[in-house]
Each structure stands twice: as C-alpha cells, then as structure tokens.
C-alpha atoms as a PDB file:
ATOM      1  CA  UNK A   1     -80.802  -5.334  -5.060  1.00  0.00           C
ATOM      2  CA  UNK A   2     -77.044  -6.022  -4.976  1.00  0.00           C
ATOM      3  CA  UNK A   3     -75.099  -5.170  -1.693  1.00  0.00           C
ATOM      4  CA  UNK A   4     -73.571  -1.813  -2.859  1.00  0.00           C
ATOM      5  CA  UNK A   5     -77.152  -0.337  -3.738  1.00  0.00           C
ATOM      6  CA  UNK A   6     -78.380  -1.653  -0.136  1.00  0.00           C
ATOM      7  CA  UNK A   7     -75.130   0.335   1.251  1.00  0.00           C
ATOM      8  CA  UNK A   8     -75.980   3.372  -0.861  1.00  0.00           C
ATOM      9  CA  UNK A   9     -79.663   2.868  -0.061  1.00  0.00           C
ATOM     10  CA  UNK A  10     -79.016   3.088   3.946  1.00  0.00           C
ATOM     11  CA  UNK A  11     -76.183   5.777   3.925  1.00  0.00           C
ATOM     12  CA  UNK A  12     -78.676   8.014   1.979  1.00  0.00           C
ATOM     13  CA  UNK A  13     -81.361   7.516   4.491  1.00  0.00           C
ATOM     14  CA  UNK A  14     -79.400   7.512   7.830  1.00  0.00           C
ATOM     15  CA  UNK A  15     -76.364   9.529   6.407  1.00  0.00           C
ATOM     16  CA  UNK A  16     -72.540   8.550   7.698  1.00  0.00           C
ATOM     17  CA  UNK A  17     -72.114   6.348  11.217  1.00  0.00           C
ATOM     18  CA  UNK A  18     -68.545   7.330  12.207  1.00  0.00           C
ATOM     19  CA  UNK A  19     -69.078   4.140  13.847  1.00  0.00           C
ATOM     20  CA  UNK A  20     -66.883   2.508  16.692  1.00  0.00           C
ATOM     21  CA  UNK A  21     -66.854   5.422  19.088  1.00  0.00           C
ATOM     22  CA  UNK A  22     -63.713   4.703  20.627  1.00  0.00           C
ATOM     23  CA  UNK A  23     -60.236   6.846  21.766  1.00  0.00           C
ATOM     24  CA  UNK A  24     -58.310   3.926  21.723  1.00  0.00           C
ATOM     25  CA  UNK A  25     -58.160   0.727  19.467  1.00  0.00           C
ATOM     26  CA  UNK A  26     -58.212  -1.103  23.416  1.00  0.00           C
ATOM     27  CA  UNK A  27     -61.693   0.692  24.206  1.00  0.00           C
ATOM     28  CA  UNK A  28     -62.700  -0.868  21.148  1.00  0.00           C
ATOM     29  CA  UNK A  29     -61.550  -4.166  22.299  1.00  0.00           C
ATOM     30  CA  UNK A  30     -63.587  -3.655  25.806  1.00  0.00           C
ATOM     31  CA  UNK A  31     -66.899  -2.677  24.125  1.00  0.00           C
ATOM     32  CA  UNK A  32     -66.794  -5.466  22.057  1.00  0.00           C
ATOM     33  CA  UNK A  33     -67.110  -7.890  24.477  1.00  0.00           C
ATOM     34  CA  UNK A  34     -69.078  -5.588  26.851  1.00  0.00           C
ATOM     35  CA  UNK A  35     -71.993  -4.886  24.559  1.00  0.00           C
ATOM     36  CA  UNK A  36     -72.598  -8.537  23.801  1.00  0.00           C
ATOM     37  CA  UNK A  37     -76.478  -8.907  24.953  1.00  0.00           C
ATOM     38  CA  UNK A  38     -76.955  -5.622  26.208  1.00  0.00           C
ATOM     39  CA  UNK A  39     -77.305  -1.666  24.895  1.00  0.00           C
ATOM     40  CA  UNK A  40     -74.829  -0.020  24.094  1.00  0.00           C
ATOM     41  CA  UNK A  41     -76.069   3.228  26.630  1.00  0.00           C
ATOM     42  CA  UNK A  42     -74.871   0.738  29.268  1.00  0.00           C
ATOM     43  CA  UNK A  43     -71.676  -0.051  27.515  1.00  0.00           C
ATOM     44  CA  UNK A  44     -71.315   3.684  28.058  1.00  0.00           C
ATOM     45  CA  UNK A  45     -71.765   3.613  31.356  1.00  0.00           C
ATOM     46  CA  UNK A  46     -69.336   0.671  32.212  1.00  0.00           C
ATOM     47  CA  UNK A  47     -66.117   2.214  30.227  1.00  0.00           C
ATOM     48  CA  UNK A  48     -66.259   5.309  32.067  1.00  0.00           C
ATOM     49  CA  UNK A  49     -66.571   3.225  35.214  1.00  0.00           C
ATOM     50  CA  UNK A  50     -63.367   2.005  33.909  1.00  0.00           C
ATOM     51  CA  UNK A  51     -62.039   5.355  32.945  1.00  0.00           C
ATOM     52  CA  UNK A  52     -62.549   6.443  36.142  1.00  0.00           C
ATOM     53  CA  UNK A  53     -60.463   3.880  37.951  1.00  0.00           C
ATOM     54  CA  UNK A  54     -57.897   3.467  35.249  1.00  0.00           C
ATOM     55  CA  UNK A  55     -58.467   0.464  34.346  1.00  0.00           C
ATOM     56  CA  UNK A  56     -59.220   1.292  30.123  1.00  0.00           C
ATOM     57  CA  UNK A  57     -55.731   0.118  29.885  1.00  0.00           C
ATOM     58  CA  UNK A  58     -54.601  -3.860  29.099  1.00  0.00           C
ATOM     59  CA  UNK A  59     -51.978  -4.155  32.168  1.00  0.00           C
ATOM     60  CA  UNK A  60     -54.298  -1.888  34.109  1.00  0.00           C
ATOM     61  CA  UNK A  61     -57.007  -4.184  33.382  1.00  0.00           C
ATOM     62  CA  UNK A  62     -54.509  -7.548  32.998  1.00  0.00           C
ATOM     63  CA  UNK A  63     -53.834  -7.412  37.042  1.00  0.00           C
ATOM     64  CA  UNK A  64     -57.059  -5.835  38.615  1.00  0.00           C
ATOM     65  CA  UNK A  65     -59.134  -7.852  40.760  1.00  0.00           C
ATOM     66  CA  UNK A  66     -62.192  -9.615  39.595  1.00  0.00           C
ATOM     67  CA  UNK A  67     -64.170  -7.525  41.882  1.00  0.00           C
ATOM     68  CA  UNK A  68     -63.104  -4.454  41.131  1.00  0.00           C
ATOM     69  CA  UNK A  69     -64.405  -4.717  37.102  1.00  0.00           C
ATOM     70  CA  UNK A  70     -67.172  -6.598  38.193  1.00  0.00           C
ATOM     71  CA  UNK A  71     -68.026  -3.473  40.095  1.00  0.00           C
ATOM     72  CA  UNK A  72     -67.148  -1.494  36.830  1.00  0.00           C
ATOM     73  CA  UNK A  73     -69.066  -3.290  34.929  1.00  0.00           C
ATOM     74  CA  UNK A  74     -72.347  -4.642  36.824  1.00  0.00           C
ATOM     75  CA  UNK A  75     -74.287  -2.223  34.604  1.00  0.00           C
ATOM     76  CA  UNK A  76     -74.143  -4.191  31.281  1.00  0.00           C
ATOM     77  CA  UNK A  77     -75.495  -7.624  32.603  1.00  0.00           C
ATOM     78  CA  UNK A  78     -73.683 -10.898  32.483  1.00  0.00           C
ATOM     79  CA  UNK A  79     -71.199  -8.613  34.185  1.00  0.00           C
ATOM     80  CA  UNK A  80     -69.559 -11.533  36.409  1.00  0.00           C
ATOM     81  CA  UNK A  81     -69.064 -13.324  32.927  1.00  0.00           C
ATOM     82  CA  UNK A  82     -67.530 -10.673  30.720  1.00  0.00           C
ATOM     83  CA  UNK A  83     -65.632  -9.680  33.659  1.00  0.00           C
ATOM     84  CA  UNK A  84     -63.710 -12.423  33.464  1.00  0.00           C
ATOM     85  CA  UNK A  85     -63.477 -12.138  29.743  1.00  0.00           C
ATOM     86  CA  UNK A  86     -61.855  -8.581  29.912  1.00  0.00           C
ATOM     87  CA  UNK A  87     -59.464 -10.018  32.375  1.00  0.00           C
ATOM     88  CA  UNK A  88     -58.472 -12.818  30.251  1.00  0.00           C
ATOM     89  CA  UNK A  89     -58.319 -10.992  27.019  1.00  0.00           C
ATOM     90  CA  UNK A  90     -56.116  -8.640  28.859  1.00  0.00           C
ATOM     91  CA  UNK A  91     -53.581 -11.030  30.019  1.00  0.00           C
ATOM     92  CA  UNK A  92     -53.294 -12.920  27.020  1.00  0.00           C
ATOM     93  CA  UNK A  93     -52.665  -9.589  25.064  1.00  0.00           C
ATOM     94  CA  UNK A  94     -50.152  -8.410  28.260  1.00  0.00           C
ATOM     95  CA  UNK A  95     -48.449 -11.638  28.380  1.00  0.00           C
ATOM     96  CA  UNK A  96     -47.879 -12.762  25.000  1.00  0.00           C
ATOM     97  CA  UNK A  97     -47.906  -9.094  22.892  1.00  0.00           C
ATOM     98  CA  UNK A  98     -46.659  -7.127  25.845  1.00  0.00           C
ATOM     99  CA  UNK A  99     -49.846  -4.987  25.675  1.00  0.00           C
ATOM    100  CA  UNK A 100     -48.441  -3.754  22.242  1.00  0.00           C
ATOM    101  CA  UNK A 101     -51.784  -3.948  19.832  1.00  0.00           C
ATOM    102  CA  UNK A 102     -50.031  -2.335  17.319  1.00  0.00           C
ATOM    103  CA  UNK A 103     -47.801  -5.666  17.455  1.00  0.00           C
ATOM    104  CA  UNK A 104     -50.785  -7.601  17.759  1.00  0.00           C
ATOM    105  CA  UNK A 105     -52.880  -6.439  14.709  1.00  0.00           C
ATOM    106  CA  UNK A 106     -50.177  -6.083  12.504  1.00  0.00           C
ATOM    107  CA  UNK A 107     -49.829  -9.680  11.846  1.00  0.00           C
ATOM    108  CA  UNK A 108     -52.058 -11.327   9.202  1.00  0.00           C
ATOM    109  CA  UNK A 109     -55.522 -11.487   9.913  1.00  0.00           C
ATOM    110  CA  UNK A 110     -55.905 -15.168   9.852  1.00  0.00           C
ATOM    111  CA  UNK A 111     -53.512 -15.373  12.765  1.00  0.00           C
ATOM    112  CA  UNK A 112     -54.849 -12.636  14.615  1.00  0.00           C
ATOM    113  CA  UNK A 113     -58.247 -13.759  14.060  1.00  0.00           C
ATOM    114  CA  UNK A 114     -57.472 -17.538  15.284  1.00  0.00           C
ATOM    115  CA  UNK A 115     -55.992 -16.100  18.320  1.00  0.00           C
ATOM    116  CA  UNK A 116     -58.728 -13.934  19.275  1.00  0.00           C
ATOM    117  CA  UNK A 117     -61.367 -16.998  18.757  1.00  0.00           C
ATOM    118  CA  UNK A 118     -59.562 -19.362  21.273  1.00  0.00           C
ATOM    119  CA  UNK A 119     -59.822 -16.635  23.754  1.00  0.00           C
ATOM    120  CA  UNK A 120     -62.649 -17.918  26.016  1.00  0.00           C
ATOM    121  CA  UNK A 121     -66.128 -16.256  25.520  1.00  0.00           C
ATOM    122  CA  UNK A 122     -64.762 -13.957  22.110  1.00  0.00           C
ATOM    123  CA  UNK A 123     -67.373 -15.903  19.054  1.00  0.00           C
ATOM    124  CA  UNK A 124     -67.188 -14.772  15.702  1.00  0.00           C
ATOM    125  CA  UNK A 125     -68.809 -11.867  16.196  1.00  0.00           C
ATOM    126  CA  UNK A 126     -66.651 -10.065  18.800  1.00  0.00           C
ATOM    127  CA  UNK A 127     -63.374 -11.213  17.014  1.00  0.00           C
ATOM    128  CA  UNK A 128     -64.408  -9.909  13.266  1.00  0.00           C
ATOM    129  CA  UNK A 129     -65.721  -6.344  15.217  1.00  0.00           C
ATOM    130  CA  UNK A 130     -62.270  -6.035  17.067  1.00  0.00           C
ATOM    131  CA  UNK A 131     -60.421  -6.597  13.598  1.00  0.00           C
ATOM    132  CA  UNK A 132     -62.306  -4.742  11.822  1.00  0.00           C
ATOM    133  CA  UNK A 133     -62.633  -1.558  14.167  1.00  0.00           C
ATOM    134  CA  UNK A 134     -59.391  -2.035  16.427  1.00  0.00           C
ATOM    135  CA  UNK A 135     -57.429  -3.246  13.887  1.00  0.00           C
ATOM    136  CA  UNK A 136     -58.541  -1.924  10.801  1.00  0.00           C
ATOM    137  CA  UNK A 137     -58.555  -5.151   8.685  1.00  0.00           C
ATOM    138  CA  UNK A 138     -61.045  -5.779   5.944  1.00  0.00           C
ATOM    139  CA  UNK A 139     -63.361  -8.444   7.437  1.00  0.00           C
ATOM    140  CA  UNK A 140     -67.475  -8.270   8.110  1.00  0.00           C
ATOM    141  CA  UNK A 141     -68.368  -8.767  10.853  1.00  0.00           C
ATOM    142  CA  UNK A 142     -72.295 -10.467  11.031  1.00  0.00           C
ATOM    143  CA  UNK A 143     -74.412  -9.668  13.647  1.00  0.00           C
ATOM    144  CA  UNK A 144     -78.271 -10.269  14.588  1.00  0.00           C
ATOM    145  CA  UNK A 145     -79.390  -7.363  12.791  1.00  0.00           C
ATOM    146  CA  UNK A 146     -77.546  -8.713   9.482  1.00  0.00           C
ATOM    147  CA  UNK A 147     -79.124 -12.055   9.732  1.00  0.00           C
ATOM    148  CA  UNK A 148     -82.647 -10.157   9.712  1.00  0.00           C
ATOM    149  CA  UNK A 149     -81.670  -7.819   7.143  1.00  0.00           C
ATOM    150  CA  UNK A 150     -80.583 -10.509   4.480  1.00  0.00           C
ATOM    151  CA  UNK A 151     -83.448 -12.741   5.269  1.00  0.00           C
ATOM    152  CA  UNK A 152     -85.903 -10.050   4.015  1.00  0.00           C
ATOM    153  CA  UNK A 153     -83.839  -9.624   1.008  1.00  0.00           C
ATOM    154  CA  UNK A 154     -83.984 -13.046   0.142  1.00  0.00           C
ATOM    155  CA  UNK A 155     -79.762 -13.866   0.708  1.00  0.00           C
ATOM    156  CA  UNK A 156     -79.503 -17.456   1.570  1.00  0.00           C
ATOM    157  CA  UNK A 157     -76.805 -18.074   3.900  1.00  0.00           C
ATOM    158  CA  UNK A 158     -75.836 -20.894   6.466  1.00  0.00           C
ATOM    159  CA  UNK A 159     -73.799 -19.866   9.417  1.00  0.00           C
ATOM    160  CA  UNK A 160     -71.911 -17.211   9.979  1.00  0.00           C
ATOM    161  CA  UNK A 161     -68.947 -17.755   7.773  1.00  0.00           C
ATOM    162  CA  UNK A 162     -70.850 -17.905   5.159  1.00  0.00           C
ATOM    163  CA  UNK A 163     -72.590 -14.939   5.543  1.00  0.00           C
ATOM    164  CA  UNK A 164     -69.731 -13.164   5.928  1.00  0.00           C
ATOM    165  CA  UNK A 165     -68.008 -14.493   2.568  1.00  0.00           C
ATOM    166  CA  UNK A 166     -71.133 -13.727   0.776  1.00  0.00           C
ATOM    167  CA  UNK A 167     -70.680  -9.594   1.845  1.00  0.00           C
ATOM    168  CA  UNK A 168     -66.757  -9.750   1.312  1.00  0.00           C
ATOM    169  CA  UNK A 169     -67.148 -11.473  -2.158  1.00  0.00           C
ATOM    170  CA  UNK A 170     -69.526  -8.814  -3.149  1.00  0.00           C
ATOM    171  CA  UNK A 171     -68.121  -6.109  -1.521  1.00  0.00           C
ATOM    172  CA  UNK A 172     -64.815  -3.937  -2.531  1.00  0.00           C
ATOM    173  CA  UNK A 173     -62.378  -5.070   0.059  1.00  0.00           C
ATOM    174  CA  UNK A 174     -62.166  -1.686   1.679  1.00  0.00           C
ATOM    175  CA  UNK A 175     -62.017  -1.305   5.638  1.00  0.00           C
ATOM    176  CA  UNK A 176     -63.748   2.060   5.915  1.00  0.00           C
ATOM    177  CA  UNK A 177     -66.957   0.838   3.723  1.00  0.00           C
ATOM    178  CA  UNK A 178     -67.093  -2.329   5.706  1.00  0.00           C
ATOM    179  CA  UNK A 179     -67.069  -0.374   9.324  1.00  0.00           C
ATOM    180  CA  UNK A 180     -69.933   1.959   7.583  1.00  0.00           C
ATOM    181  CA  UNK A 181     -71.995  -0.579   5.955  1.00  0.00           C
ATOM    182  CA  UNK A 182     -72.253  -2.684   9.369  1.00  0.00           C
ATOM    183  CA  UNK A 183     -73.276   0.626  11.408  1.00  0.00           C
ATOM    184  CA  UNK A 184     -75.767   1.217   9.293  1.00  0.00           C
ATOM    185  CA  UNK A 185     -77.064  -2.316   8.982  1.00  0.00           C
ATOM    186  CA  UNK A 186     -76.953  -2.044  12.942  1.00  0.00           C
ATOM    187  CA  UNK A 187     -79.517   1.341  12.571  1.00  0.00           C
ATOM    188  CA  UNK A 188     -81.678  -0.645  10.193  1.00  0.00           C
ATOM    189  CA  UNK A 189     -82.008  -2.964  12.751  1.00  0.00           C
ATOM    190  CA  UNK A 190     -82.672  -0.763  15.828  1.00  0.00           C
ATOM    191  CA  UNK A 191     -85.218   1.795  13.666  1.00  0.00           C
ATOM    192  CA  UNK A 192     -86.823  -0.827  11.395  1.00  0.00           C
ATOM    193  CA  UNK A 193     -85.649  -4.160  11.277  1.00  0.00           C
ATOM    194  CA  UNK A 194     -87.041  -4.941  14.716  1.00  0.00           C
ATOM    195  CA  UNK A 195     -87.200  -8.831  15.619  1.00  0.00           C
ATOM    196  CA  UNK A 196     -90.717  -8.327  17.647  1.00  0.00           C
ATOM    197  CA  UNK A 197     -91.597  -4.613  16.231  1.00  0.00           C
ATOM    198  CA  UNK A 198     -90.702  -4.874  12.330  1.00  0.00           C
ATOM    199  CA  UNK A 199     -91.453  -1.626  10.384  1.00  0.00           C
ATOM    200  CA  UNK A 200     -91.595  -3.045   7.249  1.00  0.00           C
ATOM    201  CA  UNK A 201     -94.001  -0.805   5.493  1.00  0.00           C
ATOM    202  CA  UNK A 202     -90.963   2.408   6.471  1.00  0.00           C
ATOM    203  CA  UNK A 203     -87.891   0.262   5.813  1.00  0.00           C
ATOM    204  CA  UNK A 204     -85.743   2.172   3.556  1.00  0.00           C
ATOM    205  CA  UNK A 205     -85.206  -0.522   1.567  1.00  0.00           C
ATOM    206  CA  UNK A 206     -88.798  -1.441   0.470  1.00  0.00           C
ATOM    207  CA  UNK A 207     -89.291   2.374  -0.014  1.00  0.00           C
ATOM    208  CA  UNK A 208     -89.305   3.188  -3.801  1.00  0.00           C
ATOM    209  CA  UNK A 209     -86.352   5.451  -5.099  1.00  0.00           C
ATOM    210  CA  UNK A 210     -87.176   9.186  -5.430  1.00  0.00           C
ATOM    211  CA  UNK A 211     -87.412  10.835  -8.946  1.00  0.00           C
END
C-alpha cells in the first residue's frame, strides 16, 4: 500500500484532524516541548496555567522565574526539565529574533531547523512539529506512533531522518497534507496501533476496502 492510499485509508476512517490546536504559532511552540512523554489532556492543563498568568507569550515567558512555570507546568511531568526548556527556547527566540516568529520562520527551513536542534532538550521530533505546525513548512515530522505504523507495513527505515525522507519523497510536498497525515497517524496509534494493547484485527489498514 503506497503512502497516499494509507493517508486516504485513515482520513476515511477517522475523518479530518484540524490538528495542532493552537491560537498562536507560540502555543504551538510550548506544546511541543510540553507534550514530550506525557498526554496531551495535561498539556491542556499546563497552557492555561500559563494563560492564566500571562506567560503564553515569548518575553512573558523569556524573563519569568523558573518557579513560577515550574508551578505552571508541574502537571505534565518532567516539569522541572521542560521548564527550563520553555525558558531557554524563549530567550533564544527574544534575544536573537526579538520575539518576532514571523522573522524567525520565514527563513529557510534548513536554517531554522538547525537552530531549533541546538536548542537544548528540542530532538528531531519537537523541531520538525514546530516547523511544520508553527511555521507551516513542508517537513514530517516522525514520532513513536509512525515508527509502529511503518513497521507493520513492512517500510524499512533506520533513524529518524530516514524515515522522514522516505514520507517526503513519497509524499506531494504540501504542508496541509503533511499536518493531516501525522494527526491521523497519531489516532492510529492511540485507537489501534497500541505498543502493549495492539488492535490489529480492527486496524483500518488491515480492514478490506468496502464494495
């Protein structure tokens, strides 16, 4: 099965994602890092503790005390950890862009990519999700779920990078597919392709196509 009936195949059975729920291409940015090893539901919770003390803002964020988005955060686990992270990302971005994203993600993705990966604790993963859903630039972003998904399908990949050529060689290079594809590879995951739980025997993609 090639990687556009797969994406046809999903969007059929869980129907459209409008995937990253976000009001700002910043709150993106923050959830990102936030919902690295935990649910999202918590993620959630922890940006409207943010909300709530005005801190969903890069200089807001960029000169808070550790303490006070600890407290913001606690909820999501590691919360010391990404803490730190948010503060970081948010002075780099206040510092050297001004806070101006626009400014930020309008430069070429390579660059803007490299700079987000020597950020400390922002892998692959959380760089390619903020490009792709903060910035709008065509890049897939591989998770977990992905990983699992392809394995069953029989796509041999090593690493990340390579994973994530073989879906933007095969792919048309179009940002909106990209952001919809991964959502629904994430609901695959969640619903079917569970790493202890696997529903194999429902997985929309073993099912047989409908007359």
């Amino acid at each position: 099965m090639d990687l556009l009936s797969v994406y046809q195949r999903l969007l059929n059975h869980f129907g459209p994602q409008g995937w990253w729920p976000a009001e700002t291409p910043f709150e993106v940015i923050v959830g990102a890092i936030l919902t690295q090893q935990t649910a999202w539901a918590n993620v959630e919770k922890a940006i409207q503790n943010l909300k709530r003390q005005g801190l969903l803002d890069v200089h807001a964020l960029a000169t808070a005390s550790l303490g006070r988005i600890e407290e913001c955060v606690r909820c999501t686990g590691f919360y010391r950890q990404k803490a730190a992270r948010l503060a970081d990302v948010s002075r780099y971005l206040a510092e050297k862009w001004g806070g101006d994203l626009d400014r930020f993600f309008a430069q070429p993705l390579e660059e803007a990519r490299k700079e987000l990966l020597a950020l400390k604790g922002v892998g692959f993963e959380t760089a390619d999700s903020i490009l792709l859903y903060a910035g709008g630039k065509p890049i897939f972003p591989v998770d977990a779920y992905t990983v699992r998904m392809c394995r069953c399908l029989g796509i041999e990949a090593k690493g990340y990078e390579e994973l994530r050529a073989y879906f933007e060689e095969r792919l048309p290079r179009d940002v909106e597919l990209y952001k919809e594809f991964h959502a629904l590879i994430v609901e695959l995951g969640k619903n079917y392709c569970r790493k202890n739980d696997p529903r194999c025997s429902k997985c929309p993609l073993r099912q047989k196509r409908q007359k």
